[in-house]
N, C-alpha and C. Protein backbone atom coordinates (compact mmCIF):
# COMPACT_ATOMS: atom_id res chain seq x y z
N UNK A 1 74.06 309.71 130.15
CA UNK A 1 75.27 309.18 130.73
C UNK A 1 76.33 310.27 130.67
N UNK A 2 77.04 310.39 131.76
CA UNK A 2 78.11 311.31 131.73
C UNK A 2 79.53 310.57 131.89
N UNK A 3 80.97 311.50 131.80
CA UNK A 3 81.86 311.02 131.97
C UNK A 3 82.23 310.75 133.61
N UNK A 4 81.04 311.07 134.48
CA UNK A 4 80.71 310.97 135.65
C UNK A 4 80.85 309.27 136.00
N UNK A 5 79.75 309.14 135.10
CA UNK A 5 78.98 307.76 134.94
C UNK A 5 80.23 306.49 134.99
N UNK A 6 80.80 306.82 133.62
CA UNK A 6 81.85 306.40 132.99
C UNK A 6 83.12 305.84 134.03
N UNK A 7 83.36 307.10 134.52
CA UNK A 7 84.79 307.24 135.78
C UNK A 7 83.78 306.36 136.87
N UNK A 8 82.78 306.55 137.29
CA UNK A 8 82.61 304.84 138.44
C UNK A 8 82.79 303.93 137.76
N UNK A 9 82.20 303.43 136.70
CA UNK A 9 82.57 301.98 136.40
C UNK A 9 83.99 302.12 136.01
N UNK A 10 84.82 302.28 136.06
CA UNK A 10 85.91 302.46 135.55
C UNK A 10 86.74 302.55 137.10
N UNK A 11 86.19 303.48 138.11
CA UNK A 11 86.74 302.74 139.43
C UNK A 11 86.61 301.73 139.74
N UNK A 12 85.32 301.38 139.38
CA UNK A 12 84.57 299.97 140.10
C UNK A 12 85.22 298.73 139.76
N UNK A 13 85.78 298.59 138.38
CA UNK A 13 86.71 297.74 137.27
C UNK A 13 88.13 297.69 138.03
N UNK A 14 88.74 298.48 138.48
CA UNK A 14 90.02 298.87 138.83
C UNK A 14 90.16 298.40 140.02
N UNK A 15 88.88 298.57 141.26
CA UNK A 15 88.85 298.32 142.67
C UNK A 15 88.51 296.76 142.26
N UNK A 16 88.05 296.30 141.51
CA UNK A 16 87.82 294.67 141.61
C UNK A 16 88.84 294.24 141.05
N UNK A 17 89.50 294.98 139.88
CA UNK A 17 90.95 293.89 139.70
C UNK A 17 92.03 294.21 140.62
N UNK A 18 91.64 295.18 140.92
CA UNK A 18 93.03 295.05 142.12
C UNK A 18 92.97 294.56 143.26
N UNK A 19 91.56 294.31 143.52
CA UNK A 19 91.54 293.08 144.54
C UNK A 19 91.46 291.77 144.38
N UNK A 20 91.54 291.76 142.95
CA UNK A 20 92.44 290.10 141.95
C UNK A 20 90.88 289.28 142.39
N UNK A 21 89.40 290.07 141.84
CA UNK A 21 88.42 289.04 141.98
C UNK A 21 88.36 289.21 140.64
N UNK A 22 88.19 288.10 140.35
CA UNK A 22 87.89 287.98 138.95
C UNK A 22 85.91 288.30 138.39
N UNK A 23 85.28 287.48 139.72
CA UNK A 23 83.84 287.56 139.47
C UNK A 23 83.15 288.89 139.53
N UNK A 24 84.20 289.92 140.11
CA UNK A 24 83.71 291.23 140.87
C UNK A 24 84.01 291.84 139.49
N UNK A 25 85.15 291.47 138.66
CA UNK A 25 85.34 292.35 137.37
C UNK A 25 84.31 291.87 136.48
N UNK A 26 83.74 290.97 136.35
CA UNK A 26 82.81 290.15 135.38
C UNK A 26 81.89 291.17 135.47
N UNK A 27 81.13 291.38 136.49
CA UNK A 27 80.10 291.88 136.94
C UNK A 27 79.44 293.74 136.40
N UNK A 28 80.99 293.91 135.69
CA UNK A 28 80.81 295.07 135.13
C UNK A 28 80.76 295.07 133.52
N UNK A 29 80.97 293.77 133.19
CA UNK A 29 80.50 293.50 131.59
C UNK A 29 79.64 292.98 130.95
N UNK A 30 78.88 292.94 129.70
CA UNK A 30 78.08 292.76 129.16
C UNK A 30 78.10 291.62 129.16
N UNK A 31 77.26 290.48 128.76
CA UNK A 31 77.91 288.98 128.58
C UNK A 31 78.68 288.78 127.03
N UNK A 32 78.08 290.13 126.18
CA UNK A 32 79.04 289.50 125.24
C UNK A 32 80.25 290.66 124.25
N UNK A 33 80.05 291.40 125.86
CA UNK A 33 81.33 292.17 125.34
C UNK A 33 82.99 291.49 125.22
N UNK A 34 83.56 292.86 124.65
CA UNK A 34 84.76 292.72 124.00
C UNK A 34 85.85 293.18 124.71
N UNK A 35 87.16 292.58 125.15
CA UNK A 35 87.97 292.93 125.55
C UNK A 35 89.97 292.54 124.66
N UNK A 36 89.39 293.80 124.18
CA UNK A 36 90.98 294.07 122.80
C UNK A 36 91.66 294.48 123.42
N UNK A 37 92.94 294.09 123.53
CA UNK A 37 94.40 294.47 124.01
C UNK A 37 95.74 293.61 123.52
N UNK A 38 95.92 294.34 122.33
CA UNK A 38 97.15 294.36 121.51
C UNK A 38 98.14 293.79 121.89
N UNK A 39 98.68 294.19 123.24
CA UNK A 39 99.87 294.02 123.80
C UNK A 39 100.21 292.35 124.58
N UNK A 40 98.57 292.12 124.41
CA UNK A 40 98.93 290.63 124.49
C UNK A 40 98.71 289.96 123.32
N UNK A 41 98.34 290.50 122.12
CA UNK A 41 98.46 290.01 120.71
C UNK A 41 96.93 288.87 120.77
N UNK A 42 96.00 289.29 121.55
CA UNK A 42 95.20 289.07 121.44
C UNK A 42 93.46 289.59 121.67
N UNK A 43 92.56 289.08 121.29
CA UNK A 43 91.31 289.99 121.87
C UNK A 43 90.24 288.84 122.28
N UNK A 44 89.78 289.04 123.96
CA UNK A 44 88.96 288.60 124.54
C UNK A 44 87.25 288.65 124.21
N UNK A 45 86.60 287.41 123.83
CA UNK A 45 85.14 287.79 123.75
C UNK A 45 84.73 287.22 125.02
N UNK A 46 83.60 288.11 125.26
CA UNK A 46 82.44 287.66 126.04
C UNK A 46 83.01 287.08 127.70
N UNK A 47 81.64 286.94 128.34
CA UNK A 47 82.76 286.38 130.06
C UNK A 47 83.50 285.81 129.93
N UNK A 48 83.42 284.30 128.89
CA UNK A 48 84.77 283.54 129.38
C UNK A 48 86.08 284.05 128.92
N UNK A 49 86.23 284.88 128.06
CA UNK A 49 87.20 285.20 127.37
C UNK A 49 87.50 286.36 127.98
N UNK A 50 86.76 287.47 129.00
CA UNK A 50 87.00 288.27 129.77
C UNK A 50 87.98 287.88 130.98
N UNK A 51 87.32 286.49 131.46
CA UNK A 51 87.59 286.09 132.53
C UNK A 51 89.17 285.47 132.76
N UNK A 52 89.01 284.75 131.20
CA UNK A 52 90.68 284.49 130.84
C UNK A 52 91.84 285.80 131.23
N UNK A 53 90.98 286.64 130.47
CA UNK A 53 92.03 287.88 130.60
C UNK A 53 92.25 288.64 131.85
N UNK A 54 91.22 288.57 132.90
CA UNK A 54 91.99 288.90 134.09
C UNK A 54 91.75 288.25 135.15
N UNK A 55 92.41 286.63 134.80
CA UNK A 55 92.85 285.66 135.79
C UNK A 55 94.41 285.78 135.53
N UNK A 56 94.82 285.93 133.40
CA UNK A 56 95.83 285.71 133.34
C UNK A 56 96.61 287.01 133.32
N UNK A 57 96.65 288.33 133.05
CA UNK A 57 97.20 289.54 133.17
C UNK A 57 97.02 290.17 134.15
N UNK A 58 95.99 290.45 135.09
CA UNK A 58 95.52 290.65 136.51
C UNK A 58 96.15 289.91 137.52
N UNK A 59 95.98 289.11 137.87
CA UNK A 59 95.75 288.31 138.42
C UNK A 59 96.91 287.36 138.58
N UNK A 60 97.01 286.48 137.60
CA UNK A 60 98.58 286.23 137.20
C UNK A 60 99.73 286.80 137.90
N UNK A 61 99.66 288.19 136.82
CA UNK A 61 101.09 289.13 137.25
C UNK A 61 100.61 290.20 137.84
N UNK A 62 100.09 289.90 138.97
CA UNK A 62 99.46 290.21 140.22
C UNK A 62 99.69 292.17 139.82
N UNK A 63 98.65 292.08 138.98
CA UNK A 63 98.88 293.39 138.65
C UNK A 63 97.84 294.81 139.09
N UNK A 64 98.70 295.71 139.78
CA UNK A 64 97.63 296.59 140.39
C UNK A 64 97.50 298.02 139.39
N UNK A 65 96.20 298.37 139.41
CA UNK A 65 96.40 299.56 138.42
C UNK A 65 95.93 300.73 139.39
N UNK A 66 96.35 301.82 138.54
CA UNK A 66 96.30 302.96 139.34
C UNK A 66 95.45 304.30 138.56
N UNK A 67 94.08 304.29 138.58
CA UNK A 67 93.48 305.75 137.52
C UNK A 67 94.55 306.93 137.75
N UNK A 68 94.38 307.28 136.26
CA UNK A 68 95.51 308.46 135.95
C UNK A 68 94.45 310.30 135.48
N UNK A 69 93.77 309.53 134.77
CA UNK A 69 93.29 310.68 133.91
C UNK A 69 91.95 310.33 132.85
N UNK A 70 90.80 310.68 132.56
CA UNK A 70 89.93 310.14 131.73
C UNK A 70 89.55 311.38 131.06
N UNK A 71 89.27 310.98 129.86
CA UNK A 71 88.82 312.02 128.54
C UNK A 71 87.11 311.28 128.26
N UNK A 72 86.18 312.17 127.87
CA UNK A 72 85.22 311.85 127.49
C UNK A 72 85.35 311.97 126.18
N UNK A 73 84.82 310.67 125.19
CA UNK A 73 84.22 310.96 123.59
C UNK A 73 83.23 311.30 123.15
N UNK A 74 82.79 310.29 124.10
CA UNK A 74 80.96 310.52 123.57
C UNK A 74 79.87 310.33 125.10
N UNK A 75 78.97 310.05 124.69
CA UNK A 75 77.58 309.67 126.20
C UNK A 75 78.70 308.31 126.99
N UNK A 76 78.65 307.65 125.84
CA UNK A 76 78.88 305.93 126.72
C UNK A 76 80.28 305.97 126.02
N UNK A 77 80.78 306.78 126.07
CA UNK A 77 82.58 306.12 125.80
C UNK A 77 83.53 306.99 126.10
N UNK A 78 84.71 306.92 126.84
CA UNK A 78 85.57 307.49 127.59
C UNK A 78 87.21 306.84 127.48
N UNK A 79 88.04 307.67 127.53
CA UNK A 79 89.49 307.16 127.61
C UNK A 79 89.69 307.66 128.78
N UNK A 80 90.42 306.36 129.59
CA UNK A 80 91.14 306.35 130.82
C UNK A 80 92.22 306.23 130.35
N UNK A 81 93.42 307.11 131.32
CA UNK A 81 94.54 306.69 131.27
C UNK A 81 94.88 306.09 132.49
N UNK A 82 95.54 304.72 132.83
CA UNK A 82 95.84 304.16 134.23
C UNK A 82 97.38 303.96 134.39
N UNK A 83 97.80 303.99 135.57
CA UNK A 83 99.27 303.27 135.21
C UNK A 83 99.14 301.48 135.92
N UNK A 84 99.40 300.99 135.43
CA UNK A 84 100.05 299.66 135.91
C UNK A 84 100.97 298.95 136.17
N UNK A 85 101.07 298.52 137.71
CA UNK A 85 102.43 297.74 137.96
C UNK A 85 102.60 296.57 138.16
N UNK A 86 103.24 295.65 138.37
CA UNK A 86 103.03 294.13 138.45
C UNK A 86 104.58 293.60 138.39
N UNK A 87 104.06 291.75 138.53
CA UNK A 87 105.31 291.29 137.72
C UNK A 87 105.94 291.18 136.91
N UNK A 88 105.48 291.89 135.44
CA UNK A 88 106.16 292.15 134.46
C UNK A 88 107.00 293.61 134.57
N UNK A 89 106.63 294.24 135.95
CA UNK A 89 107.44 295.97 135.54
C UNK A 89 106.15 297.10 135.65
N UNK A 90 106.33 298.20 134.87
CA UNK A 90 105.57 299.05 135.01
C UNK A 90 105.37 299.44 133.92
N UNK A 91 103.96 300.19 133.82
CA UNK A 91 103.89 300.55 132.33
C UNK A 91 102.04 301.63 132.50
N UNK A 92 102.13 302.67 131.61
CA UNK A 92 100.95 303.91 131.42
C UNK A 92 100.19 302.94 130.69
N UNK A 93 99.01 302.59 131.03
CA UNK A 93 97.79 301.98 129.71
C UNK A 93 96.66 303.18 129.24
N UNK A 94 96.39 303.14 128.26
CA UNK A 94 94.88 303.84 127.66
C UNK A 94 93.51 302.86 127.45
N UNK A 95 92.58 303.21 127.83
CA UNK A 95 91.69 301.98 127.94
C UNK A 95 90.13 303.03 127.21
N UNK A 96 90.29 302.75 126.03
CA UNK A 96 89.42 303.28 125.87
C UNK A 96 87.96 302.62 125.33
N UNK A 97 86.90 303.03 126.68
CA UNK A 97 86.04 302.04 127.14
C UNK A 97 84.55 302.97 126.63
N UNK A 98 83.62 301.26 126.19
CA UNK A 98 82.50 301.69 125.89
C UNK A 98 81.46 301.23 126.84
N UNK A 99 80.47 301.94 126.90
CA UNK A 99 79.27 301.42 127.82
C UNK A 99 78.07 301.47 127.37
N UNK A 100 77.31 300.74 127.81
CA UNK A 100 75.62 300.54 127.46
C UNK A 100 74.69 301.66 128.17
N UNK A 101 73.30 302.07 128.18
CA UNK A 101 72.69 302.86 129.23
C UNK A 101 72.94 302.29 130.62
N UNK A 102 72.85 300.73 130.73
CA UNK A 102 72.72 300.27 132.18
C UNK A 102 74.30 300.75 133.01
N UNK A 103 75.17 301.10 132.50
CA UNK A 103 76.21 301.65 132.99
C UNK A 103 77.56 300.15 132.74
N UNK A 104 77.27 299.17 132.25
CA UNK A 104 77.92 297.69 131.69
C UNK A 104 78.96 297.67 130.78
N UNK A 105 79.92 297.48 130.88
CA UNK A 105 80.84 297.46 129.69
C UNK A 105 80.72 297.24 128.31
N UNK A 106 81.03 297.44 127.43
CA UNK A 106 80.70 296.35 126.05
C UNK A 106 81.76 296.55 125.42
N UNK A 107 82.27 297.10 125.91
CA UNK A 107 84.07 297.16 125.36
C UNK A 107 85.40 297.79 125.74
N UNK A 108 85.69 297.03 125.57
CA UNK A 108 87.44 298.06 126.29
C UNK A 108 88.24 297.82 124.90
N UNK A 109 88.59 298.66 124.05
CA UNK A 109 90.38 298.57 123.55
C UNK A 109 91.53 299.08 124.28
N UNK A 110 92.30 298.40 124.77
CA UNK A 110 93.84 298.50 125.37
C UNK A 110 94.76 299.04 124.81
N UNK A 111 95.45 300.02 125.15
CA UNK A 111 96.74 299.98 124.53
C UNK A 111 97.68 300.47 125.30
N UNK A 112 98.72 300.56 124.94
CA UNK A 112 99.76 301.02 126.08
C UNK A 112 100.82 302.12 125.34
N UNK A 113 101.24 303.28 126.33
CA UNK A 113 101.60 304.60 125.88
C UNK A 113 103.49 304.13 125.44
């Protein structure tokens, strides 16, 4: 796996929430991955708890993101930097995301710069 690899699913994530499908973002996670992000003072398990999170922060506050920049760590894990805008305002996120061989999410931690 490369940071090749990494940066598509990581478009692929970005082009489905910004077209506010929720099922199209599912489709890039594990069933029982993890989605941590602080800034809502909470952390998402697994689809339904994925799905919560971007019906209600996506989706919701009709929020579009924009890839900025990605760092590789390792084979299957990478930091994106995105910016995001919406109805709450604007704001730089770090998303630093893990993946399986099949190219599948199994985790995102969130945070914001």
């Amino acid at each position: 796996m490369t940071t090749n690899t990494v940066r598509a699913v990581v478009d692929a994530l970005i082009a489905a929430t910004n077209a506010f499908d929720a099922a199209a973002a599912l489709s890039w996670f594990t069933p029982d991955a993890v989605m941590n992000d602080p800034s809502t003072g909470h952390r998402f398990d697994g689809h339904a708890g994925i799905r919560d999170y971007v019906e209600r922060y996506f989706i919701g506050y009709h929020t579009v993101t924009r890839f900025l920049s990605i760092e590789s760590i390792s084979e299957t894990r990478a930091r994106a930097r995105v910016d995001f805008t919406g109805d709450f305002g604007h704001e730089i996120g770090l998303l630093d995301i893990s993946v399986n061989a099949d190219g599948l999410i199994t985790r995102i931690d969130a945070d914001l710069e």
